[in-house]
C-alpha atoms as a PDB file:
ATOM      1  CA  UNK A   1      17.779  -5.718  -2.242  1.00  0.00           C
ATOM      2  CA  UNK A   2      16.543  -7.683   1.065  1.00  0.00           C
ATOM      3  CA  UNK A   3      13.744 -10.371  -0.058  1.00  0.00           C
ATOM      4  CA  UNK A   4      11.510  -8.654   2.910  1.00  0.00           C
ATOM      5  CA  UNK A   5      12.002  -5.149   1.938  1.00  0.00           C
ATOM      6  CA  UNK A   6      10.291  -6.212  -1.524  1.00  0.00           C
ATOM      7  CA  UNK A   7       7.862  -8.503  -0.246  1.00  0.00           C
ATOM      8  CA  UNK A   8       6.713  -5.324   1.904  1.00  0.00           C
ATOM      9  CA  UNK A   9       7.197  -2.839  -1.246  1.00  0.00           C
ATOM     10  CA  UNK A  10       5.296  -5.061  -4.188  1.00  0.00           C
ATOM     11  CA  UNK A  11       2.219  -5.725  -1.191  1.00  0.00           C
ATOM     12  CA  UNK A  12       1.804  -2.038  -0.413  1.00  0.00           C
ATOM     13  CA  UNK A  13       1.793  -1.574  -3.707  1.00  0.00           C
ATOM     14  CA  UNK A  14      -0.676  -4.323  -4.566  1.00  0.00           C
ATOM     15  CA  UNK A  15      -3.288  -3.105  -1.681  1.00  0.00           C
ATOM     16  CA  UNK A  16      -2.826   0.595  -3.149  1.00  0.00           C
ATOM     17  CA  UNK A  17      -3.928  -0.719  -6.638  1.00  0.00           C
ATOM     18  CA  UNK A  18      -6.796  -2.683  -4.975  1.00  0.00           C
ATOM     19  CA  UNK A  19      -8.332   0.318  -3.426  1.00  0.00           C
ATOM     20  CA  UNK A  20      -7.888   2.601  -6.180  1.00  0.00           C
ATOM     21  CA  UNK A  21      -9.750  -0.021  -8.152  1.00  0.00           C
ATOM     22  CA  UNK A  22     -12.394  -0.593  -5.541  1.00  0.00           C
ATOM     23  CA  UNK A  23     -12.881   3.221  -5.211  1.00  0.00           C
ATOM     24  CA  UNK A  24     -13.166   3.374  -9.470  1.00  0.00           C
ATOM     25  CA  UNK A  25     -16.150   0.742  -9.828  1.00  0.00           C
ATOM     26  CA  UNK A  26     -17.825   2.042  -6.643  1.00  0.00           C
ATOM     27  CA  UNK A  27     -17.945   5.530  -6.655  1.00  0.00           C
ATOM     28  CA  UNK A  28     -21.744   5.560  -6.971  1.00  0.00           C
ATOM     29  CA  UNK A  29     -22.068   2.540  -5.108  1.00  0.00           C
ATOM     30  CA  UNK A  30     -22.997   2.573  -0.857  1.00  0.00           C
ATOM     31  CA  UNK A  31     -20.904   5.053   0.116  1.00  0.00           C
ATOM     32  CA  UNK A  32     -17.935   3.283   1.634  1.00  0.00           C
ATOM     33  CA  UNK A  33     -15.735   4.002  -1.178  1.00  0.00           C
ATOM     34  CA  UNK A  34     -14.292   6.946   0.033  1.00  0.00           C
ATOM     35  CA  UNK A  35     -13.065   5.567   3.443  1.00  0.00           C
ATOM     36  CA  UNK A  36     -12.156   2.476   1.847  1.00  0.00           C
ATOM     37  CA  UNK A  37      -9.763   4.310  -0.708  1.00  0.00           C
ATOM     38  CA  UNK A  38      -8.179   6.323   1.924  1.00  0.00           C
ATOM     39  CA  UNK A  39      -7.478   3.411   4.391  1.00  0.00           C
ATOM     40  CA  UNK A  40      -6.026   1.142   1.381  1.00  0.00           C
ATOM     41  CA  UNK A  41      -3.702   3.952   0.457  1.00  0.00           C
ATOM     42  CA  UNK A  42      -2.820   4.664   3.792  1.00  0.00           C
ATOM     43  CA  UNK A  43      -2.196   0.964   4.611  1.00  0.00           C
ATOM     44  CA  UNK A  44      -0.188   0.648   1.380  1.00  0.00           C
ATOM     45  CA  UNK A  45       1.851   3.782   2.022  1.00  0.00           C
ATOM     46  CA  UNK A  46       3.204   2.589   5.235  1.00  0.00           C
ATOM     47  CA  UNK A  47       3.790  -0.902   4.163  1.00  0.00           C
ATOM     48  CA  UNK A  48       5.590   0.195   1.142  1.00  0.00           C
ATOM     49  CA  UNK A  49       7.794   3.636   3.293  1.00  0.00           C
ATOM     50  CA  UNK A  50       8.307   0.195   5.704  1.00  0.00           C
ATOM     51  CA  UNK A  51      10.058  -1.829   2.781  1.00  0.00           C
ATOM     52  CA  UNK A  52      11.921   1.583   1.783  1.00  0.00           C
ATOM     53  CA  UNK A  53      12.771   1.765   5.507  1.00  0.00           C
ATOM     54  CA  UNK A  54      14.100  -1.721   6.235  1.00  0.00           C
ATOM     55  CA  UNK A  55      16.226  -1.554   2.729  1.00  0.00           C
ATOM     56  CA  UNK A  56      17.350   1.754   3.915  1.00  0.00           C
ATOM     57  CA  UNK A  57      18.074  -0.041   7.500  1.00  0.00           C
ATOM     58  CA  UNK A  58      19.930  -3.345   6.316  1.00  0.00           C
ATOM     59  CA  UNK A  59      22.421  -0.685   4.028  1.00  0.00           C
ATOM     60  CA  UNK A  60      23.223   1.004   7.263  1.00  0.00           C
ATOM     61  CA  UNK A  61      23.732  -1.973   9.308  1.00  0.00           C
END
């Protein structure tokens, strides 16, 4: 596998876990949790389909 395409893959992952743990010890918190969750997984999710992509891209090339 490319170095990039799991540098990309292990930080989407990372942010996802991040979130998900920032959304668990806030829940009752200020009310940001939510939105926060939902943008970390979001940001994860395309940073880690990215990583898929590019591995996916150099196979082809």
């Amino acid at each position: 596998m490319n170095l990039f395409s799991i540098l990309l893959i292990a930080v989407g992952s990372v942010i996802e876990v991040l979130g998900a743990l920032y959304f668990a010890t806030n829940m009752g918190g200020d009310g940001y949790a939510m939105p926060v969750f939902i943008a970390s997984i979001a940001a994860g999710s395309m940073l880690t389909m990215g990583g898929v992509g590019w591995h996916v891209l150099q196979k082809r090339l």
